[in-house]
C-alpha atoms as a PDB file:
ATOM      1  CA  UNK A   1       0.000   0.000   0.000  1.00  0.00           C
ATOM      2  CA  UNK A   2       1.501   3.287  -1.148  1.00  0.00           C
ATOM      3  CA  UNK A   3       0.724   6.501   0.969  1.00  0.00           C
ATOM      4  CA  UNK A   4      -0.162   9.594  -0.026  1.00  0.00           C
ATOM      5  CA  UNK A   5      -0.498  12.783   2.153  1.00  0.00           C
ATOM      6  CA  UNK A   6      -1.483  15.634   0.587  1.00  0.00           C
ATOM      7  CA  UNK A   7      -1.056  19.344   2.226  1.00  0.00           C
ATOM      8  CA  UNK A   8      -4.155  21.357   1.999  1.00  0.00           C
ATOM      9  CA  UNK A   9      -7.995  20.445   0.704  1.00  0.00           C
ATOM     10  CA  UNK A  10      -7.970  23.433  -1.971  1.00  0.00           C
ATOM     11  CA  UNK A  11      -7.990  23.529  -5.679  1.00  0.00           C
ATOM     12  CA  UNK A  12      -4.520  22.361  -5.968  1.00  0.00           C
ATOM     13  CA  UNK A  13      -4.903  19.771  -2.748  1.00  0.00           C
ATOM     14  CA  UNK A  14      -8.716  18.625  -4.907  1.00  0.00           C
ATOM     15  CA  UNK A  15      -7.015  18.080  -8.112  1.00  0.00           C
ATOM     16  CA  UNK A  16      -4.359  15.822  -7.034  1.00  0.00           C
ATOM     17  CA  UNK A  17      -6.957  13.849  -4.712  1.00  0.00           C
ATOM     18  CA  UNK A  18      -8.837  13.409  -7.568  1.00  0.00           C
ATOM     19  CA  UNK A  19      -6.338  12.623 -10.729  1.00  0.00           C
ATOM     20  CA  UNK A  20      -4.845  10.238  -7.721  1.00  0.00           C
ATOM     21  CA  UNK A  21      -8.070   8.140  -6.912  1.00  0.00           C
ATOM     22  CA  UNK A  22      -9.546   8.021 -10.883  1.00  0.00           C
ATOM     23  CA  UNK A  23      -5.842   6.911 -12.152  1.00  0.00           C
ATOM     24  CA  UNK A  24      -4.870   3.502 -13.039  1.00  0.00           C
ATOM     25  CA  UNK A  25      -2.549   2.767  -9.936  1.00  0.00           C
ATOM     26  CA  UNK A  26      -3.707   0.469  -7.284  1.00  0.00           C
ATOM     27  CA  UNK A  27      -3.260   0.287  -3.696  1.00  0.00           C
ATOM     28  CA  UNK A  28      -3.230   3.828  -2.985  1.00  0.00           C
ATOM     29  CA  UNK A  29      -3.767   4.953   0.760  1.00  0.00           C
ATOM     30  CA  UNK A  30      -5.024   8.873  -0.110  1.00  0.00           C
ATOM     31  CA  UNK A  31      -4.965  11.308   3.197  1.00  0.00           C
ATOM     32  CA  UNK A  32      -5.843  14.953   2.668  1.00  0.00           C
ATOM     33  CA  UNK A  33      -4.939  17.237   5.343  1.00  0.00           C
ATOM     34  CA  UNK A  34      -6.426  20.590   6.106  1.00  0.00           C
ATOM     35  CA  UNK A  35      -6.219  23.991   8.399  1.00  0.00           C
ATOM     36  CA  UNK A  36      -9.271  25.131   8.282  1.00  0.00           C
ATOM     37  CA  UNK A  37     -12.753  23.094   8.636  1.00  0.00           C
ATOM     38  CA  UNK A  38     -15.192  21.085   6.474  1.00  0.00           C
ATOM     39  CA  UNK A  39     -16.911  22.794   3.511  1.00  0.00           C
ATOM     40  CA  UNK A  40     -20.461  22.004   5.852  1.00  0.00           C
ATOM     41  CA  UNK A  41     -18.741  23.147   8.628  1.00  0.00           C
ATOM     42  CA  UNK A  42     -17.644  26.464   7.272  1.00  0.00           C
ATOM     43  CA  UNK A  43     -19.227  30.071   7.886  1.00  0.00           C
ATOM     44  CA  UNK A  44     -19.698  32.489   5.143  1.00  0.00           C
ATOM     45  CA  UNK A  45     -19.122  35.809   7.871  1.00  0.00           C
ATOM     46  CA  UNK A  46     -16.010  34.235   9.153  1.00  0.00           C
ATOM     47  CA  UNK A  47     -12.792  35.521   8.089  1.00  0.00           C
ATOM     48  CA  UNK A  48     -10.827  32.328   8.850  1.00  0.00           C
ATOM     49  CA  UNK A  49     -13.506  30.096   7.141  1.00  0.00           C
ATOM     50  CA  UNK A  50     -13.555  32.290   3.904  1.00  0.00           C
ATOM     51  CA  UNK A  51      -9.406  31.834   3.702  1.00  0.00           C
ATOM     52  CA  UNK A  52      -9.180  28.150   5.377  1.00  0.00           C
ATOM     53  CA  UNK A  53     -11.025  24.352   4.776  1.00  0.00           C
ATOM     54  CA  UNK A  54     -12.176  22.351   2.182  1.00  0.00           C
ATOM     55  CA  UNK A  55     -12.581  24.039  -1.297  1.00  0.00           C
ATOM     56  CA  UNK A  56      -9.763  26.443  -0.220  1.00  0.00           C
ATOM     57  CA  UNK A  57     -11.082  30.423  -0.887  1.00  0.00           C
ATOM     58  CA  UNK A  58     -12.958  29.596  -3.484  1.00  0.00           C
ATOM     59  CA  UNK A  59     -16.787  28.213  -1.350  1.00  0.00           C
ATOM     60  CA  UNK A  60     -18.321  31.632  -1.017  1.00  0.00           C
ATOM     61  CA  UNK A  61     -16.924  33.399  -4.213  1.00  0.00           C
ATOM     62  CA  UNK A  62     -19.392  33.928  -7.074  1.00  0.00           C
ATOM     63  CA  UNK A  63     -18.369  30.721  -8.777  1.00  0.00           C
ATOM     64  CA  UNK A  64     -17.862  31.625 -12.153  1.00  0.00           C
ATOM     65  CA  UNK A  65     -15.780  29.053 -14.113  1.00  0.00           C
ATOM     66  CA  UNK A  66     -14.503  29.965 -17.711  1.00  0.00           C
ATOM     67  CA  UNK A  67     -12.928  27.473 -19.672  1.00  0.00           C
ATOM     68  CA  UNK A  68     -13.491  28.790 -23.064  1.00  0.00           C
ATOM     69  CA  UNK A  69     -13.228  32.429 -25.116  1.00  0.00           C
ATOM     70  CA  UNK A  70     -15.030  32.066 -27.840  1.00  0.00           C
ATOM     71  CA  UNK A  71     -14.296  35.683 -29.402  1.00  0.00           C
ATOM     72  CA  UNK A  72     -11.784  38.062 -28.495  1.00  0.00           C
ATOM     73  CA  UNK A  73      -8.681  38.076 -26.468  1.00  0.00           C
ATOM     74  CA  UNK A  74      -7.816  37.576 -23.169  1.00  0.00           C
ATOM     75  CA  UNK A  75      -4.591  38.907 -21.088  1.00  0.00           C
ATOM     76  CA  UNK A  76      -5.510  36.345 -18.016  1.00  0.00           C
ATOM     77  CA  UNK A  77      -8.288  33.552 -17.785  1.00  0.00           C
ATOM     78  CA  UNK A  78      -8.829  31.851 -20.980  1.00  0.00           C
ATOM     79  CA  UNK A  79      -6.840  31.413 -23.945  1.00  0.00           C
ATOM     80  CA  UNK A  80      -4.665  28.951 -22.387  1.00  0.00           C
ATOM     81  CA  UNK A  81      -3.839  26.716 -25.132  1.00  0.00           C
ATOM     82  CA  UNK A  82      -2.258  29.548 -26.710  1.00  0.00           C
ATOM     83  CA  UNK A  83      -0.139  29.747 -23.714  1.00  0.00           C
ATOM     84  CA  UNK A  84       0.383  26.089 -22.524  1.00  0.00           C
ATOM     85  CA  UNK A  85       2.151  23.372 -23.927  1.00  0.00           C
ATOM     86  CA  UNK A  86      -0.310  20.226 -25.409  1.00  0.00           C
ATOM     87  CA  UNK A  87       0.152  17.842 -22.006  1.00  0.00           C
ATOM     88  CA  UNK A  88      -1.509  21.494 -20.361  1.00  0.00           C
ATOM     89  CA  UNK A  89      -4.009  21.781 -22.829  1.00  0.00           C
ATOM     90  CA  UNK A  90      -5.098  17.860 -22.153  1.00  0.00           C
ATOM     91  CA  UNK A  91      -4.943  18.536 -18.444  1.00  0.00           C
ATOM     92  CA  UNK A  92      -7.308  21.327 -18.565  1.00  0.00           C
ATOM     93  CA  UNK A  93     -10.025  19.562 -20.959  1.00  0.00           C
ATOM     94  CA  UNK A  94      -9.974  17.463 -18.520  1.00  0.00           C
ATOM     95  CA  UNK A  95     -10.414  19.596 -15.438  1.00  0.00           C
ATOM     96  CA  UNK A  96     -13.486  20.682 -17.588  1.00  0.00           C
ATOM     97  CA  UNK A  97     -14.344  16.771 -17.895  1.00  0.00           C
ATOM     98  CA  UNK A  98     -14.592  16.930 -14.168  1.00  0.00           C
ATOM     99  CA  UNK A  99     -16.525  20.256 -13.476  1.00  0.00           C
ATOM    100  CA  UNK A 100     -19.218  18.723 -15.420  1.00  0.00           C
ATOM    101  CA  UNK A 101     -19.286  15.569 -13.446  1.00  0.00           C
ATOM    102  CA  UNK A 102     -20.199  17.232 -10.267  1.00  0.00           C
ATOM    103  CA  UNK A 103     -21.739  20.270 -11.749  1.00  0.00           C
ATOM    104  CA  UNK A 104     -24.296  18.627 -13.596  1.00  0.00           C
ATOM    105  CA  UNK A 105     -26.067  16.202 -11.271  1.00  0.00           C
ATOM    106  CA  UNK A 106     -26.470  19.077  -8.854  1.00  0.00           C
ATOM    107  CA  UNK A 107     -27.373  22.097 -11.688  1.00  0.00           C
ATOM    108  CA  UNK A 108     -28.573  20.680 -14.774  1.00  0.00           C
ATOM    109  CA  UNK A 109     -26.260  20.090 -17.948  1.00  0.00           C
ATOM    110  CA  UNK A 110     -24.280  23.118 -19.129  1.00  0.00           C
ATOM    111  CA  UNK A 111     -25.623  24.756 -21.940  1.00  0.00           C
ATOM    112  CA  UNK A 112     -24.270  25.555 -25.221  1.00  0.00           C
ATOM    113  CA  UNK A 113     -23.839  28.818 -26.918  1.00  0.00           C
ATOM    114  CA  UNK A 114     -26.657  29.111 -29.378  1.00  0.00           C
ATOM    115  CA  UNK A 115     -25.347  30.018 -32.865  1.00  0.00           C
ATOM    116  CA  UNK A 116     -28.011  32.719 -32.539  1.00  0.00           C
ATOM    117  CA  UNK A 117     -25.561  34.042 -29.431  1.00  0.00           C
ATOM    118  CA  UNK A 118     -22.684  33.602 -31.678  1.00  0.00           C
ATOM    119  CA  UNK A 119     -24.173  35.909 -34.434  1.00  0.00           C
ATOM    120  CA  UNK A 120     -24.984  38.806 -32.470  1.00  0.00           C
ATOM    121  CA  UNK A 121     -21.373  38.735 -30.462  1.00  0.00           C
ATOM    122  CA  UNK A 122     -20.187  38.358 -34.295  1.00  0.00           C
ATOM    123  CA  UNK A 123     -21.521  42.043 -34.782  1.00  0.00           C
ATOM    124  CA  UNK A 124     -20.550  43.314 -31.695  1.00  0.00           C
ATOM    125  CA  UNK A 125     -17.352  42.258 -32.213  1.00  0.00           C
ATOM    126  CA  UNK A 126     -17.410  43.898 -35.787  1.00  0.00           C
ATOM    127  CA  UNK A 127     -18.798  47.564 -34.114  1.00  0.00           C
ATOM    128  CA  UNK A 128     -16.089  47.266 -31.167  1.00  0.00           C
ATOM    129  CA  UNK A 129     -13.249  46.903 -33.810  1.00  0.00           C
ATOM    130  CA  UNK A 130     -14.359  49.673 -35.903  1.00  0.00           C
ATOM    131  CA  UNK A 131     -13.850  51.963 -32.594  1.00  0.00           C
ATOM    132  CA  UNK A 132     -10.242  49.964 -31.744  1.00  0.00           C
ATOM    133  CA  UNK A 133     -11.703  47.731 -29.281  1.00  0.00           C
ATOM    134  CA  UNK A 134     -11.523  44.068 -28.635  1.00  0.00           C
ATOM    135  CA  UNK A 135     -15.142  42.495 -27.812  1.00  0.00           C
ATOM    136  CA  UNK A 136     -15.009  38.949 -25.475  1.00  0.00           C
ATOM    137  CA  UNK A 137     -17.308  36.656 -25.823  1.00  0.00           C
ATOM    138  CA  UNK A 138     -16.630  33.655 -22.923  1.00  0.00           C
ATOM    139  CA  UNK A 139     -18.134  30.155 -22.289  1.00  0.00           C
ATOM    140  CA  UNK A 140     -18.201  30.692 -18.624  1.00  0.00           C
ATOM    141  CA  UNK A 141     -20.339  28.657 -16.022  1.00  0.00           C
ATOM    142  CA  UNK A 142     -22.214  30.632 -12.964  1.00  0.00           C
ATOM    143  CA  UNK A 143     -22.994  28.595 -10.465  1.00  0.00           C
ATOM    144  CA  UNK A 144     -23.513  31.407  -8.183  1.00  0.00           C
ATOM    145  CA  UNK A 145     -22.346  31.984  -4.450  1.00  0.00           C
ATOM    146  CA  UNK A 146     -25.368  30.287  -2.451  1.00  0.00           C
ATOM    147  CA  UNK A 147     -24.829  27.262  -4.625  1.00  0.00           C
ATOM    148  CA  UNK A 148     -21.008  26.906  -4.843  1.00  0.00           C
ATOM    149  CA  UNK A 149     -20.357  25.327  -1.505  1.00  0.00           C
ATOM    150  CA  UNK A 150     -23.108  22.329  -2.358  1.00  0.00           C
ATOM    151  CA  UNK A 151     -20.940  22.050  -5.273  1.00  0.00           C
ATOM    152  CA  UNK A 152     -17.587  21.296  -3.435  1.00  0.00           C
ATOM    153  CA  UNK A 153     -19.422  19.183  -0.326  1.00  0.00           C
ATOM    154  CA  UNK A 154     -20.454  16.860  -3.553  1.00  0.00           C
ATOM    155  CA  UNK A 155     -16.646  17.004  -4.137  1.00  0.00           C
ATOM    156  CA  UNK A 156     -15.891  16.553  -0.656  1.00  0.00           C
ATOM    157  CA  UNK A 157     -18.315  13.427  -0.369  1.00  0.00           C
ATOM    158  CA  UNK A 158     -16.997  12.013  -3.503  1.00  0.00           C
ATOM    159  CA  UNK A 159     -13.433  11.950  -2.209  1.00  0.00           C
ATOM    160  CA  UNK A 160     -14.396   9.975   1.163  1.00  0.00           C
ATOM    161  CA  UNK A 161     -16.681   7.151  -1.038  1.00  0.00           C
ATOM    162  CA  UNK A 162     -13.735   6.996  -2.577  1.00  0.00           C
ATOM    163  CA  UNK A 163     -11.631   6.170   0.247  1.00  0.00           C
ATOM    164  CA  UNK A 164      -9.826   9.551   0.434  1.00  0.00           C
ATOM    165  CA  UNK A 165      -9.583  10.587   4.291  1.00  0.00           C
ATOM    166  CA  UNK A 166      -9.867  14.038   5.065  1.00  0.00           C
ATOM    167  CA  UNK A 167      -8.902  15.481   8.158  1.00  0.00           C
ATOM    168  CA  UNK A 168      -9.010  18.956   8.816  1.00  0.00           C
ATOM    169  CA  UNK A 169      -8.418  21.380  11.791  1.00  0.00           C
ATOM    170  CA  UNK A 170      -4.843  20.409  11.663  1.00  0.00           C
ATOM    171  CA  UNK A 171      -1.654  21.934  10.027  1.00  0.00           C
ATOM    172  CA  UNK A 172       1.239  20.060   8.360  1.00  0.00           C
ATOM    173  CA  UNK A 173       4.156  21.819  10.145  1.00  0.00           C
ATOM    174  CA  UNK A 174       6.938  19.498   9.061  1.00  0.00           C
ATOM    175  CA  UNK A 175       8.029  16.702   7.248  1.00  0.00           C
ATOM    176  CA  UNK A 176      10.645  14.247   7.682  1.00  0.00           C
ATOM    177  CA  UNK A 177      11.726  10.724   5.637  1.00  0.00           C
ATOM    178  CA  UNK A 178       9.419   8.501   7.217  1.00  0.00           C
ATOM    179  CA  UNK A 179       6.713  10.486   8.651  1.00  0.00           C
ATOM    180  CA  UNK A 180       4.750  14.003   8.444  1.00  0.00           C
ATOM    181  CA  UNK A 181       4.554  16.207  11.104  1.00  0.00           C
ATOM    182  CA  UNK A 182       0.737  17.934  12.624  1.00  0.00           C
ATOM    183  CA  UNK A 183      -0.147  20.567  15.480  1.00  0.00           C
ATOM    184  CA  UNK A 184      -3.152  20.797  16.651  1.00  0.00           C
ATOM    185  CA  UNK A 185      -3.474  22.859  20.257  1.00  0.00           C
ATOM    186  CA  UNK A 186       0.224  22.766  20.567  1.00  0.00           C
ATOM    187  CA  UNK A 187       0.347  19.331  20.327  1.00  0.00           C
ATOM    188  CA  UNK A 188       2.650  17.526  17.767  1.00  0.00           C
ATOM    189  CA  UNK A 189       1.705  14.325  16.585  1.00  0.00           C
ATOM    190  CA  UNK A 190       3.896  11.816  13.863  1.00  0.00           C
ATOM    191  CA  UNK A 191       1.503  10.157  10.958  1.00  0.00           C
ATOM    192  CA  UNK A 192       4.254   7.560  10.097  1.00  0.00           C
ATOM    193  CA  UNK A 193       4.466   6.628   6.433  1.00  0.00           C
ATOM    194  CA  UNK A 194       6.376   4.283   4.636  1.00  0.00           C
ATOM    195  CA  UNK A 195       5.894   5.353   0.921  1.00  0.00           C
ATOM    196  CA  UNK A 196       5.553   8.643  -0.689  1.00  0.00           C
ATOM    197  CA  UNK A 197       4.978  11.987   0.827  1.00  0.00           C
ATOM    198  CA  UNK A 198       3.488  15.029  -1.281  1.00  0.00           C
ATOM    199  CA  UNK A 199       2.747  18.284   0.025  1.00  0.00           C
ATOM    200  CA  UNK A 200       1.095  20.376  -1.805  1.00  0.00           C
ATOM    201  CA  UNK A 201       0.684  24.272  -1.403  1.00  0.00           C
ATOM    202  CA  UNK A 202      -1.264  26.907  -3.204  1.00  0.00           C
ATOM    203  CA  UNK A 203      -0.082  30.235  -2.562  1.00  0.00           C
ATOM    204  CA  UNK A 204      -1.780  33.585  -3.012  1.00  0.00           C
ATOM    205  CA  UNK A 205      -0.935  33.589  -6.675  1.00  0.00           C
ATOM    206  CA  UNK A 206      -2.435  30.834  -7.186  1.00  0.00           C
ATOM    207  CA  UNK A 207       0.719  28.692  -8.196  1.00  0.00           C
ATOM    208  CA  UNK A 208       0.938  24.830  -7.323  1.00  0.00           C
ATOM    209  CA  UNK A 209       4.448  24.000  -5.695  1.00  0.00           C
ATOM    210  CA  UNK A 210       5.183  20.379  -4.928  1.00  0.00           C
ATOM    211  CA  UNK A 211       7.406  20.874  -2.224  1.00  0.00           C
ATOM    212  CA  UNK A 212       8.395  16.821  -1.804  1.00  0.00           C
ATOM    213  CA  UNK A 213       7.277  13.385  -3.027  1.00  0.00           C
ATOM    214  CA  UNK A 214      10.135  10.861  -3.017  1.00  0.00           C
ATOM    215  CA  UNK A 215       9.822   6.851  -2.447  1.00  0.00           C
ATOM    216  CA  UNK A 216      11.216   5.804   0.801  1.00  0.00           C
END
């Protein structure tokens, strides 16, 4: 059985639970560890819940997700695949592959830009560029703020079906070969592992560093 701990239950702590528990290697022991509380658990006027726990910032945002520009340019956002190389570009469909898993059982399917849509942004798009301005038209997906944390505790109760265990109110202060090291109250306590070790981190700009997984 091959261990896996991974260092915070937000976008970047999700993503690897779930790539981890839908890939094709067996015998994987999954343990997500988190700060902050579970997404039911977690209070919209509280400034620690809106920064800390499951879902990471994201639970009470507006919950827009854009995947696609289908006109126009984009600085930030979209337009990735201009940007990434192809293994990125795969990665991402597939993130979108995902969203719609738990999205749509809980929302209704996503819908499609009507060609009617695409016609009038067509025009638009022709007025804006006689006046030396750049019209975007985006696929984006509003789930909305009141509905975004249902959205991540059917995330949250996929990952423990799955045989991911979550535990939360605790902090990963330090790691060492063979085991990873909590506090909780000023207490330390040694989760002893055997295999592999990842820790996973998403800072404020919202970059992914994996800070250590090695076989031991």
């Amino acid at each position: 059985m091959t261990k896996i701990i991974l260092g915070g239950a937000g976008p970047a702590g999700i993503g690897a639970a779930l790539t981890l528990i839908n890939s094709s290697v067996k015998n994987l022991e999954v343990v997500m560890i988190d700060q902050g509380k579970r997404i039911e658990n977690r209070k919209q006027d509280s400034s620690v819940d809106k920064a800390y726990g499951f879902g990471g910032v994201g639970p009470f945002s507006d919950g827009k997700f854009i995947f696609d520009t289908i006109l126009g340019k984009r600085q930030i956002g979209t337009n990735l695949s201009e940007l990434i190389g192809e293994m990125d570009v795969e990665y991402l469909k597939k993130s979108k592959e995902q969203f719609k898993y738990f999205y749509e059982p809980l929302f209704g399917k996503m819908k499609e830009v009507s060609p009617e849509r695409i016609k009038k942004a067509l025009e638009i798009s022709r007025l804006a560029g006689i006046h030396d301005m750049d019209y975007i038209m985006a696929h984006d997906y509003h789930i909305g703020t009141d509905r975004l944390p249902e959205l991540m505790k059917s995330i949250q109760d996929y990952l423990e079906k799955k045989g991911v265990r979550i535990i939360t109110s605790e902090r990963i202060v330090d790691f060492e070969k063979d085991k990873v090291i909590l506090k909780k109250l000023m207490v330390f306590k040694m989760v002893k592992n055997k295999s592999i070790i990842v820790i996973i981190f998403f800072l404020l700009r919202e970059e992914m560093i994996l800070l250590g997984s090695s076989p031991y």
